[in-house]
Protein backbone atom coordinates (compact mmCIF):
# COMPACT_ATOMS: atom_id res chain seq x y z
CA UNK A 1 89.76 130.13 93.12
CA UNK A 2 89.09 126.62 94.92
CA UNK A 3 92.50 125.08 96.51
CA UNK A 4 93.91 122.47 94.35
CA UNK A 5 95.25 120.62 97.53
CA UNK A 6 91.04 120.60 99.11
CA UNK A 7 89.75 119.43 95.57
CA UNK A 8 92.73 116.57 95.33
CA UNK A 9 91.38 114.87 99.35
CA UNK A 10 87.67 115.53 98.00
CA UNK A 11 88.65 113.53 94.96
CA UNK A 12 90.77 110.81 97.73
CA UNK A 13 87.28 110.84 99.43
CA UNK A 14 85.25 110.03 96.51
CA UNK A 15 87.48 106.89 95.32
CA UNK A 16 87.36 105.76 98.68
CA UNK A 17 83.45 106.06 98.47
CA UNK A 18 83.30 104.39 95.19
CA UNK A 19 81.57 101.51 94.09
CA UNK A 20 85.09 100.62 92.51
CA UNK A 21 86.78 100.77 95.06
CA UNK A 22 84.48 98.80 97.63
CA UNK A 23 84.44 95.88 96.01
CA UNK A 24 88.32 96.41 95.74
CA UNK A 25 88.41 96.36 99.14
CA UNK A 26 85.79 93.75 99.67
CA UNK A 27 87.88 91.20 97.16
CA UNK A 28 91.13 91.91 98.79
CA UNK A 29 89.64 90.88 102.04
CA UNK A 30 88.64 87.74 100.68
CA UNK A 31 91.72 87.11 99.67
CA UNK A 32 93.61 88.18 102.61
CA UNK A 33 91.23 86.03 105.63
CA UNK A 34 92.07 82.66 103.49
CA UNK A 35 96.12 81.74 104.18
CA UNK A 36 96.16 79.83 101.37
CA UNK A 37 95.24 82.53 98.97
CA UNK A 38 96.91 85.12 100.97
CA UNK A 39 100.25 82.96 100.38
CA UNK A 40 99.38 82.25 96.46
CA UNK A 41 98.34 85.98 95.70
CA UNK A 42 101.80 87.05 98.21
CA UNK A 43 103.77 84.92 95.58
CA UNK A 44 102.57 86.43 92.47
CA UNK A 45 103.28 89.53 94.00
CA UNK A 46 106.47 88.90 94.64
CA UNK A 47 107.19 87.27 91.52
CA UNK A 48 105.74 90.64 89.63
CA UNK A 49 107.80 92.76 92.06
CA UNK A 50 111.21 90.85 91.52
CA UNK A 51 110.93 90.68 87.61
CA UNK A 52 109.89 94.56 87.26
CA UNK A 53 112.87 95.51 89.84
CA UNK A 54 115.20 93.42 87.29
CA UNK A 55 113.39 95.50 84.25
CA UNK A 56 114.18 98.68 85.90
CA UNK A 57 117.61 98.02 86.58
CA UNK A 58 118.25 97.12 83.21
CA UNK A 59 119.17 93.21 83.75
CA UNK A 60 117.88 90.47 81.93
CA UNK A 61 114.61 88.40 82.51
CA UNK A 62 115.85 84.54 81.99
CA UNK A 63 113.43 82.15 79.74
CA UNK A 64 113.21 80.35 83.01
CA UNK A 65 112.02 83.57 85.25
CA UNK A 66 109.28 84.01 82.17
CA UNK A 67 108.25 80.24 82.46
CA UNK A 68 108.03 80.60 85.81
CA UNK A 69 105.81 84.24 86.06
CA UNK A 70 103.50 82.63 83.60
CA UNK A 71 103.25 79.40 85.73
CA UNK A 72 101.99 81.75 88.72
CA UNK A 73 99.35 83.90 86.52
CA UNK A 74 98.15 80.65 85.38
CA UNK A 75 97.69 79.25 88.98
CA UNK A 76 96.28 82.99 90.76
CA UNK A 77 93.60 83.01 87.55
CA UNK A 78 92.24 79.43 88.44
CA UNK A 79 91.98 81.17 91.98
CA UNK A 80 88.13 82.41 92.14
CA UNK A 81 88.86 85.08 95.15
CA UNK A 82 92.17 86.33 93.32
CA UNK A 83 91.21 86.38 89.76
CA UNK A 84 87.86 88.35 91.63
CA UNK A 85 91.03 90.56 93.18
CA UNK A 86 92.66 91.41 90.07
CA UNK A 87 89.22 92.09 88.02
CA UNK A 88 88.21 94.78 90.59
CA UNK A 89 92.03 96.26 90.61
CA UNK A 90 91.64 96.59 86.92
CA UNK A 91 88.46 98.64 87.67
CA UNK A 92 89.61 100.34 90.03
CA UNK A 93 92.72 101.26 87.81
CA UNK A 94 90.67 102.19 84.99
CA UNK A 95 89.03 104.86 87.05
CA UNK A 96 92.41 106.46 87.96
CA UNK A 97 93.43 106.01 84.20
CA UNK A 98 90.00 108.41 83.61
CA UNK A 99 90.58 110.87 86.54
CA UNK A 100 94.79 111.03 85.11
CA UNK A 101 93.59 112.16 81.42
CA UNK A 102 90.62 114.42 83.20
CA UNK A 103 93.40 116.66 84.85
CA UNK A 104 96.01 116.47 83.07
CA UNK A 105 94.05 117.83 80.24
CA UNK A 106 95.39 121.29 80.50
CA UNK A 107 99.19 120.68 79.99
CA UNK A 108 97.63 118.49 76.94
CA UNK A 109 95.60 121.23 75.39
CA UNK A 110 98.85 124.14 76.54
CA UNK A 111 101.23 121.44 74.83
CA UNK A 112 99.26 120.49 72.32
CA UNK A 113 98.25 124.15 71.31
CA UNK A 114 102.53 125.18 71.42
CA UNK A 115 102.69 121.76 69.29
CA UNK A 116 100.08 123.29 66.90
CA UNK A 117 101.67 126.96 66.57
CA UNK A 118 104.98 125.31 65.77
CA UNK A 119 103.96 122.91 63.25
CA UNK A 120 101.66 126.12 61.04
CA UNK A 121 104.91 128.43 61.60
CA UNK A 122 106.84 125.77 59.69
């Protein structure tokens, strides 16, 4: 029986090696060696950061926070390098979406099959 723990670092290795997440890498450094798009894709960031904290705890996002998030989407997708950033993140995140379903697929098919049973005992 292979060790769960050895397969999860072999899969670490391989996102590491991917083509995904290369150019990840390679776009983020773009981004990061220019101040001025460090500081404009560090201000999104925040922005994100500081209106999902509010979600999270529950408090209200102002029409002038919204104005203001959407103002700074605007300005980092006009940004070649960033909006180059955020296209290989949603790659990259896609991947992990893929490799989530691909092992969690046994609780799916154990719940799923308990959901089944229930529902044809009814």
């Amino acid at each position: 029986m292979p060790n769960i723990y050895d397969s999860a670092y072999d899969l670490e290795k391989a996102i590491r090696e991917s083509e995904e997440f290369t150019s990840l890498k390679g776009a983020y450094d773009a981004v990061m060696s220019d101040e001025s798009s460090k500081q404009m894709f560090e201000n999104f960031r925040d922005t994100q950061m500081a209106l999902q904290e509010k979600q999270m705890q529950g408090q209200e996002i102002t029409e002038e926070e919204v104005e203001k998030a959407r103002q700074v989407v605007e300005l980092v997708q006009q940004h070649e390098d960033i909006s180059k950033l955020m296209e290989q993140e949603q790659r990259l995140n896609m991947v992990i979406n893929d490799v989530s379903r691909i092992i969690t697929k046994p609780l799916e098919e154990l719940y799923g099959e308990a959901d089944s049973e229930s529902e044809s005992a009814e």
